[in-house]
N, C-alpha and C. Protein backbone atom coordinates (compact mmCIF):
# COMPACT_ATOMS: atom_id res chain seq x y z
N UNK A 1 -1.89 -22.90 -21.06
CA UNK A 1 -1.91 -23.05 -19.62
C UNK A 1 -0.92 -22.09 -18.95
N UNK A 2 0.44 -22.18 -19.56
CA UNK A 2 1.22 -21.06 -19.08
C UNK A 2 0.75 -19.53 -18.88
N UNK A 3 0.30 -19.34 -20.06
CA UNK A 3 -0.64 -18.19 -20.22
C UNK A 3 -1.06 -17.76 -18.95
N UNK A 4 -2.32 -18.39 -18.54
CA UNK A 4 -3.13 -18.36 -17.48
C UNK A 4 -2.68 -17.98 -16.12
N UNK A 5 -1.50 -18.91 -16.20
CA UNK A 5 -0.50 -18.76 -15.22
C UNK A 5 -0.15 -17.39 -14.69
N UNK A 6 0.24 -16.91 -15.79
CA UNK A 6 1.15 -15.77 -15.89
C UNK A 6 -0.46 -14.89 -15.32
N UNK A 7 -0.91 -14.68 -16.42
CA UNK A 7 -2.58 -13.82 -15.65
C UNK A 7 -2.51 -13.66 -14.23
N UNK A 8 -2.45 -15.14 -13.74
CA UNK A 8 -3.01 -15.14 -12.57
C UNK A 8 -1.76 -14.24 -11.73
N UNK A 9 -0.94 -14.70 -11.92
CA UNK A 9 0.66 -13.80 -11.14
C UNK A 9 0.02 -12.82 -11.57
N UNK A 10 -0.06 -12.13 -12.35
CA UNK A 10 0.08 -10.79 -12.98
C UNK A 10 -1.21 -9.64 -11.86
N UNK A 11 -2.28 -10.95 -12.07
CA UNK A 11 -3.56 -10.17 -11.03
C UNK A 11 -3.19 -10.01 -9.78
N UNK A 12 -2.36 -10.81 -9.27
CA UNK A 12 -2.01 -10.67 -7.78
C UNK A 12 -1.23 -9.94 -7.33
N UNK A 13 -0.19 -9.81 -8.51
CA UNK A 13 0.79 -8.51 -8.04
C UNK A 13 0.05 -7.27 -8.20
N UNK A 14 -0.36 -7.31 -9.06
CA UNK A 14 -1.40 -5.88 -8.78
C UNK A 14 -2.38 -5.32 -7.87
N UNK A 15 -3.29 -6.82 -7.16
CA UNK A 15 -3.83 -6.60 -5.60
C UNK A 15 -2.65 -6.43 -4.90
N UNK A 16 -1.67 -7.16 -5.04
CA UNK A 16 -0.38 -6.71 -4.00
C UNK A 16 0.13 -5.78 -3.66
N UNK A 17 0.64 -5.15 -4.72
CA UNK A 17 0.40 -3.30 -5.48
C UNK A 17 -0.43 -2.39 -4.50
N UNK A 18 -1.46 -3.00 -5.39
CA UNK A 18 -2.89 -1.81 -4.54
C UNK A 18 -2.86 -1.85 -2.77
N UNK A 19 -2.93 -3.14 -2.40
CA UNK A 19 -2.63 -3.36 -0.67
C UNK A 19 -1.37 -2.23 -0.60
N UNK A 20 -0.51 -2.66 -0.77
CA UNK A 20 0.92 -1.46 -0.66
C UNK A 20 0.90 -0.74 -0.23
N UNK A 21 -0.46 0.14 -1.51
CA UNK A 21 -0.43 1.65 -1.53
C UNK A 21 -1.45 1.96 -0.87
N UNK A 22 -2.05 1.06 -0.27
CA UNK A 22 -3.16 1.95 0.47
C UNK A 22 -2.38 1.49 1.74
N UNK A 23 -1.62 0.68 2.20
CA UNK A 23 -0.67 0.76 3.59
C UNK A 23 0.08 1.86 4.14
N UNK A 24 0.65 2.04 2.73
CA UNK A 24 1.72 3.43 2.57
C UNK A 24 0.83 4.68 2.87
N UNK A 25 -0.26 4.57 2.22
CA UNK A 25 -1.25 6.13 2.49
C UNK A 25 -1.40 5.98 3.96
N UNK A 26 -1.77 5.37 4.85
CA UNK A 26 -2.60 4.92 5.99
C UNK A 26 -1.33 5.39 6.81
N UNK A 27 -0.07 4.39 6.48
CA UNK A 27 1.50 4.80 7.97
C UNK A 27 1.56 6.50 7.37
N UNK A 28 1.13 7.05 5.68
CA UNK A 28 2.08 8.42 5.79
C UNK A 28 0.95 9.31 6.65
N UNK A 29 -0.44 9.16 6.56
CA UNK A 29 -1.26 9.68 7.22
C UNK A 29 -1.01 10.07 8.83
N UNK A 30 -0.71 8.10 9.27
CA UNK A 30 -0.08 8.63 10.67
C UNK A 30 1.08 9.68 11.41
N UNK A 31 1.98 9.23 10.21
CA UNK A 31 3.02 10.24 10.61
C UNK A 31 2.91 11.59 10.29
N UNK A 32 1.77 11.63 9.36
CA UNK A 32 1.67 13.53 9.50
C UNK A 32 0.78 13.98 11.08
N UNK A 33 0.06 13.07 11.11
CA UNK A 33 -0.84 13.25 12.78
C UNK A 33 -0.12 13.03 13.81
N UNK A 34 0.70 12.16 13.88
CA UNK A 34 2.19 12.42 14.72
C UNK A 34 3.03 13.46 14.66
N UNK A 35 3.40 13.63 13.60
CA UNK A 35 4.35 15.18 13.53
C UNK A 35 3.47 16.05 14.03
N UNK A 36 2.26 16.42 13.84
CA UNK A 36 1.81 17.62 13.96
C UNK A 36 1.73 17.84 15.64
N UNK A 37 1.20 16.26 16.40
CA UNK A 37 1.13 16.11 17.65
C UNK A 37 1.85 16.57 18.44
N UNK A 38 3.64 15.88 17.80
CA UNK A 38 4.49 17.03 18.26
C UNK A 38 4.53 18.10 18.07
N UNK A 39 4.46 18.92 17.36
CA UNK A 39 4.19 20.25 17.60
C UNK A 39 4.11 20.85 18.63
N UNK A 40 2.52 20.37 18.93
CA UNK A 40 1.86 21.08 19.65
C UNK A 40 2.32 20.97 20.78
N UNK A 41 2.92 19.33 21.62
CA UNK A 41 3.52 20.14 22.95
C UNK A 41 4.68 20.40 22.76
């Protein structure tokens, strides 16, 4: 049963993980379209 347990933690931190990194891609995305924004004016 512990076992299982642990699985189940184990699967979620890894969706947790993956959410993360696709958050992190998405804000660094913005801030390169922001920086560049500035730039331009």
């Amino acid at each position: 049963m512990a076992r299982i347990v642990f699985l189940v933690g184990a699967i979620l931190k890894q969706k947790e993980i993956a959410r993360l990194k696709k958050q992190l891609k998405e804000a660094e995305l913005e801030r390169d379209i922001l920086k560049k924004a500035i730039g331009i004016f």
